[in-house]
PDB file of N, CA and C in Angstrom:
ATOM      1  N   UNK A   1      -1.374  -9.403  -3.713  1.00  0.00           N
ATOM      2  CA  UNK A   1      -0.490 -10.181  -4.559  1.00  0.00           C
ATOM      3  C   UNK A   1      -1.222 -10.664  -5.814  1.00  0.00           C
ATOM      4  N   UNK A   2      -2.745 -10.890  -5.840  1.00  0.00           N
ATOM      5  CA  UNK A   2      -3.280 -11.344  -6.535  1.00  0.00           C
ATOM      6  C   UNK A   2      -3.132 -10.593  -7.942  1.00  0.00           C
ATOM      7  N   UNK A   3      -3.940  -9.119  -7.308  1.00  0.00           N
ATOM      8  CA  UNK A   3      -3.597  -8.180  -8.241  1.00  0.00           C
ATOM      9  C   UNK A   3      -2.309  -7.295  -9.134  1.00  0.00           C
ATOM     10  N   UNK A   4      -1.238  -7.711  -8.267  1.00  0.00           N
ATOM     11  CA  UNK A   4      -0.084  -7.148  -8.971  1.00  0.00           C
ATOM     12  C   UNK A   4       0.159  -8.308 -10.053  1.00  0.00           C
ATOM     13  N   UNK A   5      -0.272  -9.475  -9.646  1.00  0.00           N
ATOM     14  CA  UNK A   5       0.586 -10.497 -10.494  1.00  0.00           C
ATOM     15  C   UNK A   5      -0.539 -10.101 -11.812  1.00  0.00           C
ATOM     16  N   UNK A   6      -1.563 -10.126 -12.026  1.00  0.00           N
ATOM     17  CA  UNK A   6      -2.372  -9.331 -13.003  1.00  0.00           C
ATOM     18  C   UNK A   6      -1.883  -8.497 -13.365  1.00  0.00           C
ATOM     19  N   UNK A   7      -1.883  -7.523 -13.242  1.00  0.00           N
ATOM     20  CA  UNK A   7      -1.119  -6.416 -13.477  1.00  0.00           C
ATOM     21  C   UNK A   7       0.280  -6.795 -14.200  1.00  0.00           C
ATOM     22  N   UNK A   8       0.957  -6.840 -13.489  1.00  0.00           N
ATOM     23  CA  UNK A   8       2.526  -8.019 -14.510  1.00  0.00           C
ATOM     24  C   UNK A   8       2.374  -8.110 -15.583  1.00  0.00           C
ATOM     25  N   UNK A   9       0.955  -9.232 -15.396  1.00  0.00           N
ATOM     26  CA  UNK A   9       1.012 -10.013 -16.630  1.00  0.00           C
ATOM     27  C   UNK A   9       0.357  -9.204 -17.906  1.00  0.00           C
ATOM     28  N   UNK A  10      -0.295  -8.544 -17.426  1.00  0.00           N
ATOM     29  CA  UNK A  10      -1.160  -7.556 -18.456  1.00  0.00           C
ATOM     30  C   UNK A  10       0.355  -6.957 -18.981  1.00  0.00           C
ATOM     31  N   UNK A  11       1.283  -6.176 -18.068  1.00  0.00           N
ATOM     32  CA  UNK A  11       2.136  -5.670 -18.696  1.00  0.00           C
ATOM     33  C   UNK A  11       3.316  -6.575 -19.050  1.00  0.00           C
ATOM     34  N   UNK A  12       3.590  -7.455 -19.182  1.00  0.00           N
ATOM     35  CA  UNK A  12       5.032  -8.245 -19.435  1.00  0.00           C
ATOM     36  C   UNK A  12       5.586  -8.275 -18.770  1.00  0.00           C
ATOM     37  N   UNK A  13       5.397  -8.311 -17.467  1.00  0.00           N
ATOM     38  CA  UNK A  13       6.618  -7.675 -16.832  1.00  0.00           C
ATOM     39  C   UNK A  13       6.846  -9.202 -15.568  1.00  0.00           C
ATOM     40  N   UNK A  14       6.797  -9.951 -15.698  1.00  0.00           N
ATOM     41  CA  UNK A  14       5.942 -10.919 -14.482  1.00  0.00           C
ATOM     42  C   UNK A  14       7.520 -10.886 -13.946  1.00  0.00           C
ATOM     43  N   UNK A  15       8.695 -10.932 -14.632  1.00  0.00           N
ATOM     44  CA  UNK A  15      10.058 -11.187 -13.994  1.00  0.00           C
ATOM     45  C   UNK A  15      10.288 -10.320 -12.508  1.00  0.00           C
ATOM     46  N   UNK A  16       9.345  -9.077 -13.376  1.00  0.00           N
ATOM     47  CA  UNK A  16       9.930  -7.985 -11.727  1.00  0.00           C
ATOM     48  C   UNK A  16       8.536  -7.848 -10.691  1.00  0.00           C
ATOM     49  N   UNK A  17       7.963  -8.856 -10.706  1.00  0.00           N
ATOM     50  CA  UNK A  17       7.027  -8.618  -9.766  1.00  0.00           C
ATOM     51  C   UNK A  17       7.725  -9.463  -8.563  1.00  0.00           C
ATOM     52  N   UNK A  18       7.491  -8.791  -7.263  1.00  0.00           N
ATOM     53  CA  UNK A  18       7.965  -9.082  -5.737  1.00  0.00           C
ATOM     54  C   UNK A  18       7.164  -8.725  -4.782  1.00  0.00           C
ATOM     55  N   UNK A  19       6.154  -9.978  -4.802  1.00  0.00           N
ATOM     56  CA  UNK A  19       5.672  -9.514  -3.829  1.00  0.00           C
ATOM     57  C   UNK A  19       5.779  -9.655  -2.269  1.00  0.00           C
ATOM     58  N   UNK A  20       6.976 -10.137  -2.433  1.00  0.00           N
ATOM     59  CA  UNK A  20       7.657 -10.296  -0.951  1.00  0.00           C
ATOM     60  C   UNK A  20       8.419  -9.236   0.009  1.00  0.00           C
ATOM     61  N   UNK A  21       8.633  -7.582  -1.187  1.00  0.00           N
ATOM     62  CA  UNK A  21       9.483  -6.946  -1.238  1.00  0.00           C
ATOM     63  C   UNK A  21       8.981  -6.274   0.038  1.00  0.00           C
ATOM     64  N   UNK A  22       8.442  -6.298   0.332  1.00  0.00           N
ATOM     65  CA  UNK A  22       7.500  -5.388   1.450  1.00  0.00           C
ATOM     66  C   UNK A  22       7.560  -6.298   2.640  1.00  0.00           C
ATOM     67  N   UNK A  23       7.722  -6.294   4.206  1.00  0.00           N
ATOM     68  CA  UNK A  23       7.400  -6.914   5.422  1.00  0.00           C
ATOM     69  C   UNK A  23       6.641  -6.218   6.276  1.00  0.00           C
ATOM     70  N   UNK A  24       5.618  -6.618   6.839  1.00  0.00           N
ATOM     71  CA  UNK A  24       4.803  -5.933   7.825  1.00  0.00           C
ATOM     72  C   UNK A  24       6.029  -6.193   9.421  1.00  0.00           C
ATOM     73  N   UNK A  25       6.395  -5.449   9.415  1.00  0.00           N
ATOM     74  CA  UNK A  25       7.028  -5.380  11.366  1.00  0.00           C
ATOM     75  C   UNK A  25       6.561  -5.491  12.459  1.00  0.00           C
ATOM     76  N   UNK A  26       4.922  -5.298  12.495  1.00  0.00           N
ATOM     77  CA  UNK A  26       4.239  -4.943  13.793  1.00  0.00           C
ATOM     78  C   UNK A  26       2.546  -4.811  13.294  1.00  0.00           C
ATOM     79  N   UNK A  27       1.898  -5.369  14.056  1.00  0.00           N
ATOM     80  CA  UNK A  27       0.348  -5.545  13.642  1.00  0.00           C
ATOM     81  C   UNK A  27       0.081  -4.048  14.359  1.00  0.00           C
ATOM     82  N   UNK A  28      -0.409  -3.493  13.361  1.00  0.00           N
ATOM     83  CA  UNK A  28      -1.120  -2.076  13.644  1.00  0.00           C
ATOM     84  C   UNK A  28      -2.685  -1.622  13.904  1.00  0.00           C
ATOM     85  N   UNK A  29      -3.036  -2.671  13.811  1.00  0.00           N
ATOM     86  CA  UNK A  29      -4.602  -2.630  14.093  1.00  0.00           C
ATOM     87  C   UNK A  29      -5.310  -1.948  13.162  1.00  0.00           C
ATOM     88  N   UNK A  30      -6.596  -1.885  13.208  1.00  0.00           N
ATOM     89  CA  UNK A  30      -7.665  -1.034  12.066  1.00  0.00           C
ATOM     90  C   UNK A  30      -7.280   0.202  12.083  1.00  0.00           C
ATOM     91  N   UNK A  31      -7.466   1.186  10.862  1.00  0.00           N
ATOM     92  CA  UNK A  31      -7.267   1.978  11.069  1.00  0.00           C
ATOM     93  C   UNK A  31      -8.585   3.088  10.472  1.00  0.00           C
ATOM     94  N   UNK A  32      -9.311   2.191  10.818  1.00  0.00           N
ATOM     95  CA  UNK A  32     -11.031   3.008  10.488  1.00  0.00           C
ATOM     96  C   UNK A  32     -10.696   3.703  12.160  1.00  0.00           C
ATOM     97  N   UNK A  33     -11.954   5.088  12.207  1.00  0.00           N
ATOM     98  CA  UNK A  33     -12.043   5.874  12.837  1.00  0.00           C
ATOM     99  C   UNK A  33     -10.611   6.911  13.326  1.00  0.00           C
ATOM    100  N   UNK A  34      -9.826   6.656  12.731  1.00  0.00           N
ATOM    101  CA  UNK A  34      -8.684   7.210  13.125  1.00  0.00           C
ATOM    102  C   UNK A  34      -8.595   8.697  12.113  1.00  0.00           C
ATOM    103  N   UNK A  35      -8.458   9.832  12.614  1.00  0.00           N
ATOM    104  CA  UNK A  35      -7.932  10.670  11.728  1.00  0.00           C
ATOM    105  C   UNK A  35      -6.349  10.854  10.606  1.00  0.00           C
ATOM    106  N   UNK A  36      -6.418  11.321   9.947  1.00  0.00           N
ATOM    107  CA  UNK A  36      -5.104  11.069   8.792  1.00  0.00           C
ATOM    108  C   UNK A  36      -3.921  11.300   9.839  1.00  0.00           C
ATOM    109  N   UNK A  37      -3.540  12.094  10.758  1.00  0.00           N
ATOM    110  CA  UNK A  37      -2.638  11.817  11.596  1.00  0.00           C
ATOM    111  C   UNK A  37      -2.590  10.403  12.231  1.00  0.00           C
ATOM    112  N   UNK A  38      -3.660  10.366  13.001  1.00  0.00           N
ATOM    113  CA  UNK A  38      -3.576   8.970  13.874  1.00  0.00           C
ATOM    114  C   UNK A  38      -3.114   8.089  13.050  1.00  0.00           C
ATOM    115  N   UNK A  39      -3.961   7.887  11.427  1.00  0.00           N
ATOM    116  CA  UNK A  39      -3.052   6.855  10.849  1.00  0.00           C
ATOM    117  C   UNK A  39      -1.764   6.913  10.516  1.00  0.00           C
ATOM    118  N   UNK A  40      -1.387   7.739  10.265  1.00  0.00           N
ATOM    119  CA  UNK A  40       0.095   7.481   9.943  1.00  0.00           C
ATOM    120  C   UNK A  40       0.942   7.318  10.975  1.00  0.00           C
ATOM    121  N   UNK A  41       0.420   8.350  12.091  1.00  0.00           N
ATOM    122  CA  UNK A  41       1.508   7.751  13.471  1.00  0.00           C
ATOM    123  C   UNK A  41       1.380   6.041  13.798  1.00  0.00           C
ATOM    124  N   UNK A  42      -0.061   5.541  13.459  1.00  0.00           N
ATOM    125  CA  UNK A  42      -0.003   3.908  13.675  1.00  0.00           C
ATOM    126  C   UNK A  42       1.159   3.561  12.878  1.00  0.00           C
ATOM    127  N   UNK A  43       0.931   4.007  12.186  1.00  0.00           N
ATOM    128  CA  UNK A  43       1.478   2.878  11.029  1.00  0.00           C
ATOM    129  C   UNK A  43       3.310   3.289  10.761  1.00  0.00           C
ATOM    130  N   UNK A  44       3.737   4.280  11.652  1.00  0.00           N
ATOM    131  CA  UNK A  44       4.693   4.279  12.139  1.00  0.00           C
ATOM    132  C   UNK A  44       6.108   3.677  12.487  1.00  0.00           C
ATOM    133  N   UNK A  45       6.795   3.000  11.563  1.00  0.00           N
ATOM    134  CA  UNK A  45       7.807   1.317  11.833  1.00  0.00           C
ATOM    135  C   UNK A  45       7.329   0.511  11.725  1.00  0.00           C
ATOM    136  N   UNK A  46       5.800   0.393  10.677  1.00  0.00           N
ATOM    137  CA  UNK A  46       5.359  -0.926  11.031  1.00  0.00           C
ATOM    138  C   UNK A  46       5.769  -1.759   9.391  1.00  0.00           C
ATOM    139  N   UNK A  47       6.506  -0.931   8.469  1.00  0.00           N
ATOM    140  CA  UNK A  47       6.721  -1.822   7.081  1.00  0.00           C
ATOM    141  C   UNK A  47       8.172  -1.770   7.200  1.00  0.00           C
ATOM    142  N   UNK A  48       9.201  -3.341   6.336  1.00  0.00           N
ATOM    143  CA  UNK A  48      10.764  -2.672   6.289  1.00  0.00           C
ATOM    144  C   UNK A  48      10.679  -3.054   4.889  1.00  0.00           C
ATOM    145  N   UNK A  49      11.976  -3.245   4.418  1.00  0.00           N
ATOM    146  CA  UNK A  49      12.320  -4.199   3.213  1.00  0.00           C
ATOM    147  C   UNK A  49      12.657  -5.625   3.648  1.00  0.00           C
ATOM    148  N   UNK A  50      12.284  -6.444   3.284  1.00  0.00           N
ATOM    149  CA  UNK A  50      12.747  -7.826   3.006  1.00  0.00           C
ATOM    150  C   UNK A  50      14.312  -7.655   2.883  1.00  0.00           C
ATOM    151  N   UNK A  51      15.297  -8.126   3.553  1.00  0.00           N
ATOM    152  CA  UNK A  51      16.721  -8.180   3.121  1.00  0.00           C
ATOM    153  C   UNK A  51      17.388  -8.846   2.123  1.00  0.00           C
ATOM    154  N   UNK A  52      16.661  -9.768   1.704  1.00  0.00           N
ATOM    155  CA  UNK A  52      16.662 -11.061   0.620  1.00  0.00           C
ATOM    156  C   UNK A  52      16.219  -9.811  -0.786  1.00  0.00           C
ATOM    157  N   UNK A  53      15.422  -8.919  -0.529  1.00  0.00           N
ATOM    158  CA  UNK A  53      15.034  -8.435  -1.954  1.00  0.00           C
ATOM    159  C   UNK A  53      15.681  -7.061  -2.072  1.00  0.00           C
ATOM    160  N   UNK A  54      16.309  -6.539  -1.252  1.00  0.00           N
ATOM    161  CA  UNK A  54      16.858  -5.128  -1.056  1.00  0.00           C
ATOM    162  C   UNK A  54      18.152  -4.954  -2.472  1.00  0.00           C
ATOM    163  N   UNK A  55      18.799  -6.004  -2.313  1.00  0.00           N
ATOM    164  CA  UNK A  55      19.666  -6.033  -3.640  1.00  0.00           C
ATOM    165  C   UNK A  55      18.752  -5.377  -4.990  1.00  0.00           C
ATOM    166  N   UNK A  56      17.300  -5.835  -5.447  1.00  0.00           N
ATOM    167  CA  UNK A  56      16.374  -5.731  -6.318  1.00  0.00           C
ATOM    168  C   UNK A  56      16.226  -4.507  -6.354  1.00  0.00           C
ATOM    169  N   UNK A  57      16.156  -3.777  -5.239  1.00  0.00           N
ATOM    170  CA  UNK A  57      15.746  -2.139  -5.073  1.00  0.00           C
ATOM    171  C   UNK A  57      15.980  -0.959  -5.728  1.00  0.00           C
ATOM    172  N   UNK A  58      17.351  -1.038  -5.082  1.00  0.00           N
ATOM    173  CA  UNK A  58      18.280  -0.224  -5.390  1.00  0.00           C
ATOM    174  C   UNK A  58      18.409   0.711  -6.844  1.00  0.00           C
ATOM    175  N   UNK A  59      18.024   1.970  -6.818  1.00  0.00           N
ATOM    176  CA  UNK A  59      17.793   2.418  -7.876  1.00  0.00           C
ATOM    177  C   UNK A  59      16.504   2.426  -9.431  1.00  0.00           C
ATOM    178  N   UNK A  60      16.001   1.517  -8.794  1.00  0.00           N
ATOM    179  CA  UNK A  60      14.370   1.299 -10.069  1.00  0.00           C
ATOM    180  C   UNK A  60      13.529   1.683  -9.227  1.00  0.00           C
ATOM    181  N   UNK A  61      12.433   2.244  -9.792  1.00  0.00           N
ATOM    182  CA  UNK A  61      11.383   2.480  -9.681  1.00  0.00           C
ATOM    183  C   UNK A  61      10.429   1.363  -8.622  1.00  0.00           C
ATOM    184  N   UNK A  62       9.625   2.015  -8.534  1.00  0.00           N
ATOM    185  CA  UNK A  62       8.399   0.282  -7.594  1.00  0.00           C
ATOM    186  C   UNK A  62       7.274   0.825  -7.760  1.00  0.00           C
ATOM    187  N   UNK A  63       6.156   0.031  -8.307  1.00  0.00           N
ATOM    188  CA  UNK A  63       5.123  -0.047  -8.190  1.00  0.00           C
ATOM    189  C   UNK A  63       4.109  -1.034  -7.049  1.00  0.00           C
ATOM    190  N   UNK A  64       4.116   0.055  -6.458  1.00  0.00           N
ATOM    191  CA  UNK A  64       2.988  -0.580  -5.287  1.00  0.00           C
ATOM    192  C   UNK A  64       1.384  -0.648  -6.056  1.00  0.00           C
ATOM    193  N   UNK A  65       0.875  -1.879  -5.486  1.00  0.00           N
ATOM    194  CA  UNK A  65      -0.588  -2.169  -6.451  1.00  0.00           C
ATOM    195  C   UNK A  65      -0.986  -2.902  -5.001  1.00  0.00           C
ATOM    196  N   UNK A  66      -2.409  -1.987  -4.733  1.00  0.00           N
ATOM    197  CA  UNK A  66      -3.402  -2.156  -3.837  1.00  0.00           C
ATOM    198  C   UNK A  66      -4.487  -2.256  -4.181  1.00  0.00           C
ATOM    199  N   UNK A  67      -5.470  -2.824  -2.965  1.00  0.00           N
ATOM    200  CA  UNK A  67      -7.364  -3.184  -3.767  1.00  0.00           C
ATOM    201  C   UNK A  67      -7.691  -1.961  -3.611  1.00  0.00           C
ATOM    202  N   UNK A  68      -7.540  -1.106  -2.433  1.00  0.00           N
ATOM    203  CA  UNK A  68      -8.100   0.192  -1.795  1.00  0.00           C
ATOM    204  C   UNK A  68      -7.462   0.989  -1.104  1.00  0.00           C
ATOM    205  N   UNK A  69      -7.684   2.029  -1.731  1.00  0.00           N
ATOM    206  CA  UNK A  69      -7.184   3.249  -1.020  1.00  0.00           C
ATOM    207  C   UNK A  69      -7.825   3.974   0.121  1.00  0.00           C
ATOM    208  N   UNK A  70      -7.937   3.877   1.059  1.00  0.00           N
ATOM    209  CA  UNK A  70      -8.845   4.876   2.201  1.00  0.00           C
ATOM    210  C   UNK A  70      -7.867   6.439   2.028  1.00  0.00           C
ATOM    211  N   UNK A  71      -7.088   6.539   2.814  1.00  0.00           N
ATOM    212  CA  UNK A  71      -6.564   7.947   2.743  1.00  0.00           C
ATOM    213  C   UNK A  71      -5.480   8.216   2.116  1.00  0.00           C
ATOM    214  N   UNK A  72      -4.636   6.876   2.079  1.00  0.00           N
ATOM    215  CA  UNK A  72      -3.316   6.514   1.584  1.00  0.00           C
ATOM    216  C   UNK A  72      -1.961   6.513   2.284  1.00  0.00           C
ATOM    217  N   UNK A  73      -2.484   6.555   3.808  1.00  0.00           N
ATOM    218  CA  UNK A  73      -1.424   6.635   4.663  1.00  0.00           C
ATOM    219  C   UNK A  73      -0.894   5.116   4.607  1.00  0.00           C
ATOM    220  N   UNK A  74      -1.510   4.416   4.396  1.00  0.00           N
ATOM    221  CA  UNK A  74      -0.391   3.046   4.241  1.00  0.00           C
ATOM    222  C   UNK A  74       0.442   2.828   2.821  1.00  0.00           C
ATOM    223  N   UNK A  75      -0.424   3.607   1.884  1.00  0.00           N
ATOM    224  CA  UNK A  75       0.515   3.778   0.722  1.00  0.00           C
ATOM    225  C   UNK A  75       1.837   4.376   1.001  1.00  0.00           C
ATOM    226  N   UNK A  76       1.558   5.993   1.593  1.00  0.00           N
ATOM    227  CA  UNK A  76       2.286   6.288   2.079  1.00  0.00           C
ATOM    228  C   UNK A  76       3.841   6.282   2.457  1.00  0.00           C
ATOM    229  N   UNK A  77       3.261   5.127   3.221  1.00  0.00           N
ATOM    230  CA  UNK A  77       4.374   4.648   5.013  1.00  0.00           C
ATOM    231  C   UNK A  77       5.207   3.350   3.607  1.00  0.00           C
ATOM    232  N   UNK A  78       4.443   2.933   2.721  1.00  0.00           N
ATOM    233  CA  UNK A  78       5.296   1.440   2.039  1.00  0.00           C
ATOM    234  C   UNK A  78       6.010   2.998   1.323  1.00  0.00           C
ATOM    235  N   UNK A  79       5.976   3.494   0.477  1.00  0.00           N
ATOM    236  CA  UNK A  79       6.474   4.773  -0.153  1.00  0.00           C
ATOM    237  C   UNK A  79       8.103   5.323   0.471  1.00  0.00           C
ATOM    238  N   UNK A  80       7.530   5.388   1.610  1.00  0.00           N
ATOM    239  CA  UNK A  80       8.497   6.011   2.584  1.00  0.00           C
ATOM    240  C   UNK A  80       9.741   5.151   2.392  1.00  0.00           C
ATOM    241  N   UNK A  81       9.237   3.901   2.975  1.00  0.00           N
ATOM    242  CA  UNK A  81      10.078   2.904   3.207  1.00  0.00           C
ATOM    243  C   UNK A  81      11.244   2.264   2.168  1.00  0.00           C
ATOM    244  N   UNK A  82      10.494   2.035   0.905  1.00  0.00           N
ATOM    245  CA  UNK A  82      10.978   2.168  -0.664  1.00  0.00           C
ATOM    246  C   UNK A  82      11.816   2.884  -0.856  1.00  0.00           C
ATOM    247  N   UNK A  83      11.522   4.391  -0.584  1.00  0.00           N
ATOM    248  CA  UNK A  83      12.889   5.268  -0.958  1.00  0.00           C
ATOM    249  C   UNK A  83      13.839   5.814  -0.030  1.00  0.00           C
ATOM    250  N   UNK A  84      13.765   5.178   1.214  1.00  0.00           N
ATOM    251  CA  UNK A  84      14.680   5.333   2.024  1.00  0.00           C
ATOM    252  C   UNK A  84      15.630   3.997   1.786  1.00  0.00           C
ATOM    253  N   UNK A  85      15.052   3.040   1.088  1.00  0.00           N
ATOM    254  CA  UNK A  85      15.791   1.767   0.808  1.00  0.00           C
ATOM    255  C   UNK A  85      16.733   2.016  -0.776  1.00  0.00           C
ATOM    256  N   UNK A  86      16.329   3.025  -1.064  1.00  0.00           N
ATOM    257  CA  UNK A  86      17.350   3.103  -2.379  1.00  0.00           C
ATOM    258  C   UNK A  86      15.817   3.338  -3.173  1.00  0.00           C
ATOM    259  N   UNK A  87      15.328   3.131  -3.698  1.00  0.00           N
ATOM    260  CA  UNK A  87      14.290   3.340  -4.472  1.00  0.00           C
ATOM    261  C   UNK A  87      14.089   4.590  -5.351  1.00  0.00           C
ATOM    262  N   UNK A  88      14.460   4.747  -6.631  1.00  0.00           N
ATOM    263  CA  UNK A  88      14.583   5.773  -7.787  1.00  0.00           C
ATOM    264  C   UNK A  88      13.339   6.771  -7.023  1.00  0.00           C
ATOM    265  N   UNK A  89      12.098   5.656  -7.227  1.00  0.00           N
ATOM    266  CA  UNK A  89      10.990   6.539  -7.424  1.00  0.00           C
ATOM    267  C   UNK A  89       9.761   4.987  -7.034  1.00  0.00           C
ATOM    268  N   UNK A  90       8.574   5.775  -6.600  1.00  0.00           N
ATOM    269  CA  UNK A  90       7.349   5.237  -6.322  1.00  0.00           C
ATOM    270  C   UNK A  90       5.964   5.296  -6.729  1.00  0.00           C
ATOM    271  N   UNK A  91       5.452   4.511  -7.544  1.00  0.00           N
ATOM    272  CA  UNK A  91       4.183   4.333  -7.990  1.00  0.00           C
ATOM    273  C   UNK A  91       2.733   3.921  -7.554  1.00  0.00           C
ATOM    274  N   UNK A  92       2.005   4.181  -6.736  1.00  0.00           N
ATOM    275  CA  UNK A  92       1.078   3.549  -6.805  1.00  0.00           C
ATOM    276  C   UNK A  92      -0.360   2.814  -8.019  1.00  0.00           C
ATOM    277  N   UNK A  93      -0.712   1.961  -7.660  1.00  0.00           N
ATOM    278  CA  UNK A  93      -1.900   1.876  -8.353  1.00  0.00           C
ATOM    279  C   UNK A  93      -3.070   0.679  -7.690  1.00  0.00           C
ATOM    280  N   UNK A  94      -4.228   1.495  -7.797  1.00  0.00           N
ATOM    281  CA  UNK A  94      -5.368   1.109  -6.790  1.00  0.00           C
ATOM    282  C   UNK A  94      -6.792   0.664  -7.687  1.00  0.00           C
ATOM    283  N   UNK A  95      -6.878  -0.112  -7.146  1.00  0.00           N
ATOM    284  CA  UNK A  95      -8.535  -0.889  -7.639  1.00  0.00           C
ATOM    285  C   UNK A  95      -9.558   0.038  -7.576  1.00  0.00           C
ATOM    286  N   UNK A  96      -9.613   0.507  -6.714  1.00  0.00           N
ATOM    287  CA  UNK A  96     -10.634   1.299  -6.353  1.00  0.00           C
ATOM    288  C   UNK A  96     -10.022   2.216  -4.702  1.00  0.00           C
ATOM    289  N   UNK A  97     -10.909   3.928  -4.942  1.00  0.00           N
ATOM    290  CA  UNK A  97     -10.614   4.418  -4.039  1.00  0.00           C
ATOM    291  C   UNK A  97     -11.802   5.315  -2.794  1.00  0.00           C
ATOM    292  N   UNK A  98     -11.492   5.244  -1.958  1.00  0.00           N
ATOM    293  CA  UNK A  98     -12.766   5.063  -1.070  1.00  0.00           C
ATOM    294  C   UNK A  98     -12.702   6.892  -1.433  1.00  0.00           C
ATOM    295  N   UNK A  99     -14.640   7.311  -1.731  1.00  0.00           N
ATOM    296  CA  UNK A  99     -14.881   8.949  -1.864  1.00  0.00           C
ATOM    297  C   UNK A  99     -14.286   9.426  -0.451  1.00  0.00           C
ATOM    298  N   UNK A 100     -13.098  10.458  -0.601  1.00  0.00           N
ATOM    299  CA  UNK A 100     -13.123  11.599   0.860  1.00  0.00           C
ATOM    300  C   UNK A 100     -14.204  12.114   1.610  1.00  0.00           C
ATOM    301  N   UNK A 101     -13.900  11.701   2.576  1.00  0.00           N
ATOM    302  CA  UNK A 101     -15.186  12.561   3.091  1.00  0.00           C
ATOM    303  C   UNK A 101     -16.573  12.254   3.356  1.00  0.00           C
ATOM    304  N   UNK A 102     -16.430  11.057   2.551  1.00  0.00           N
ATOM    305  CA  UNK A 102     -18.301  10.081   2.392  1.00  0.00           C
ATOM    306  C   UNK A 102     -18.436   9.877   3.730  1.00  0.00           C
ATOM    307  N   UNK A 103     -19.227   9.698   4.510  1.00  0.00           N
ATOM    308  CA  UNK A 103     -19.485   8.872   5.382  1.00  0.00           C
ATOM    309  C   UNK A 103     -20.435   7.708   5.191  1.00  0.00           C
ATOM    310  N   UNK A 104     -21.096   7.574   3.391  1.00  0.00           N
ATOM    311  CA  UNK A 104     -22.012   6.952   2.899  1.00  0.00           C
ATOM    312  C   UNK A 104     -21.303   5.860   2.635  1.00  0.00           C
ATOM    313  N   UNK A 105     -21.699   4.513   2.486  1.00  0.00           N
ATOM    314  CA  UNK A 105     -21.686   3.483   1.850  1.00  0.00           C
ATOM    315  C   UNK A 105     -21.316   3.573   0.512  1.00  0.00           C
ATOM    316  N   UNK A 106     -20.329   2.659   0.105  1.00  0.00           N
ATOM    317  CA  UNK A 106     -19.902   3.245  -1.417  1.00  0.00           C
ATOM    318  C   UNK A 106     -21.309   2.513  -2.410  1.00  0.00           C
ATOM    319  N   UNK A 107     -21.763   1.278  -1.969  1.00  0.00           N
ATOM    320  CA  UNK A 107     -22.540   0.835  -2.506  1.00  0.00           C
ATOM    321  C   UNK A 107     -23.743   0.822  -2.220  1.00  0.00           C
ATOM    322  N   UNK A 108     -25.467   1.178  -2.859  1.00  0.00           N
ATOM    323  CA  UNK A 108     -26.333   1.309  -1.781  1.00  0.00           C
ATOM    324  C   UNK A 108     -26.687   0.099  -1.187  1.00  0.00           C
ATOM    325  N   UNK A 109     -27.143   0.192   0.094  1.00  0.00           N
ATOM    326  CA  UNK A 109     -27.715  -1.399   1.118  1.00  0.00           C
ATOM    327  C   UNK A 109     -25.967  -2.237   1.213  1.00  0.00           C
ATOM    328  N   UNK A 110     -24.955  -1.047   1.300  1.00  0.00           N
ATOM    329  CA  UNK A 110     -23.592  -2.176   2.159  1.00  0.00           C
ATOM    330  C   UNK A 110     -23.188  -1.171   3.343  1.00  0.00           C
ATOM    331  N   UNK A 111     -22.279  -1.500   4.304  1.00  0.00           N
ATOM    332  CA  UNK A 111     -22.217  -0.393   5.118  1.00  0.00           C
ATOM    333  C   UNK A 111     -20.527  -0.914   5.422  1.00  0.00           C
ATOM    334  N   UNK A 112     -20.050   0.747   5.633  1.00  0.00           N
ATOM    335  CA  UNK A 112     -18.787   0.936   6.023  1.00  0.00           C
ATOM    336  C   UNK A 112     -18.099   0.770   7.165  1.00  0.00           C
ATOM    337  N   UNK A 113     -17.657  -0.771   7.617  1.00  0.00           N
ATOM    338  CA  UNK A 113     -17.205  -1.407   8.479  1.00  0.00           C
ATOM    339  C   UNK A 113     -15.881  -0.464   8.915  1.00  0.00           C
ATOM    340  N   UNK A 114     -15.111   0.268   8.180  1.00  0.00           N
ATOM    341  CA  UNK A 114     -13.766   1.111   8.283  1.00  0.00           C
ATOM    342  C   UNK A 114     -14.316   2.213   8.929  1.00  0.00           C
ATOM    343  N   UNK A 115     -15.598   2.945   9.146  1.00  0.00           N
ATOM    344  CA  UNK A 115     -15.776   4.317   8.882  1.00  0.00           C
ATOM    345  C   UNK A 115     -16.565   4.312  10.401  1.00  0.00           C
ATOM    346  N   UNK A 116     -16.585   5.592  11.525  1.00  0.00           N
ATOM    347  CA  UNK A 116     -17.211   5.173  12.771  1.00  0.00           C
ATOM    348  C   UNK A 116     -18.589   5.286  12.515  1.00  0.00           C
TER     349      UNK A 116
END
């Protein structure tokens, strides 16, 4: 939330920021060590729309704004959810995105708590 409202404001836009628009349904647990299947089957029913913001939806665009990307299956699954709710179309945009495939530390001397 921190970052979208940045984002907003950088662009003018602060009226259509919602960051409520999104509900988590079900705690899905970590999804380090899991392969790109496993994650997405977790994460499976676990986002809806807010019913209070679904009116908002309908037909515009959405920009989803995250810190990190691991594979993007939770981008994904909010994606999904968006345009099954009416949603024109879906945007992401990410702070930073974890290298495919690394099993290295993105930074040297930190270690990858997500990664087995």
């Amino acid at each position: 939330a921190v970052l979208a409202r940045e984002v907003a404001a950088l662009a003018d836009r602060r009226e259509a920021l919602i960051p409520d628009l999104l509900l988590r349904t079900r705690s899905t647990g970590t999804q380090g060590g899991k392969t790109r299947a496993e994650r997405k089957a977790n994460l499976e029913g676990a986002f809806s729309i807010n019913p209070r913001r679904l009116p908002l939806l309908a037909g515009n665009r959405v920009l989803l704004v995250d810190d990190v990307m691991t594979t993007g299956a939770t981008l994904s699954a909010c994606a999904d959810v968006l345009r099954a709710a009416g949603a024109s179309g879906v945007d992401a945009l990410c702070l930073a995105r974890v290298a495919p495939g690394s099993g290295a530390p993105i930074l040297p001397g930190s270690s990858r708590k997500d990664e087995p």
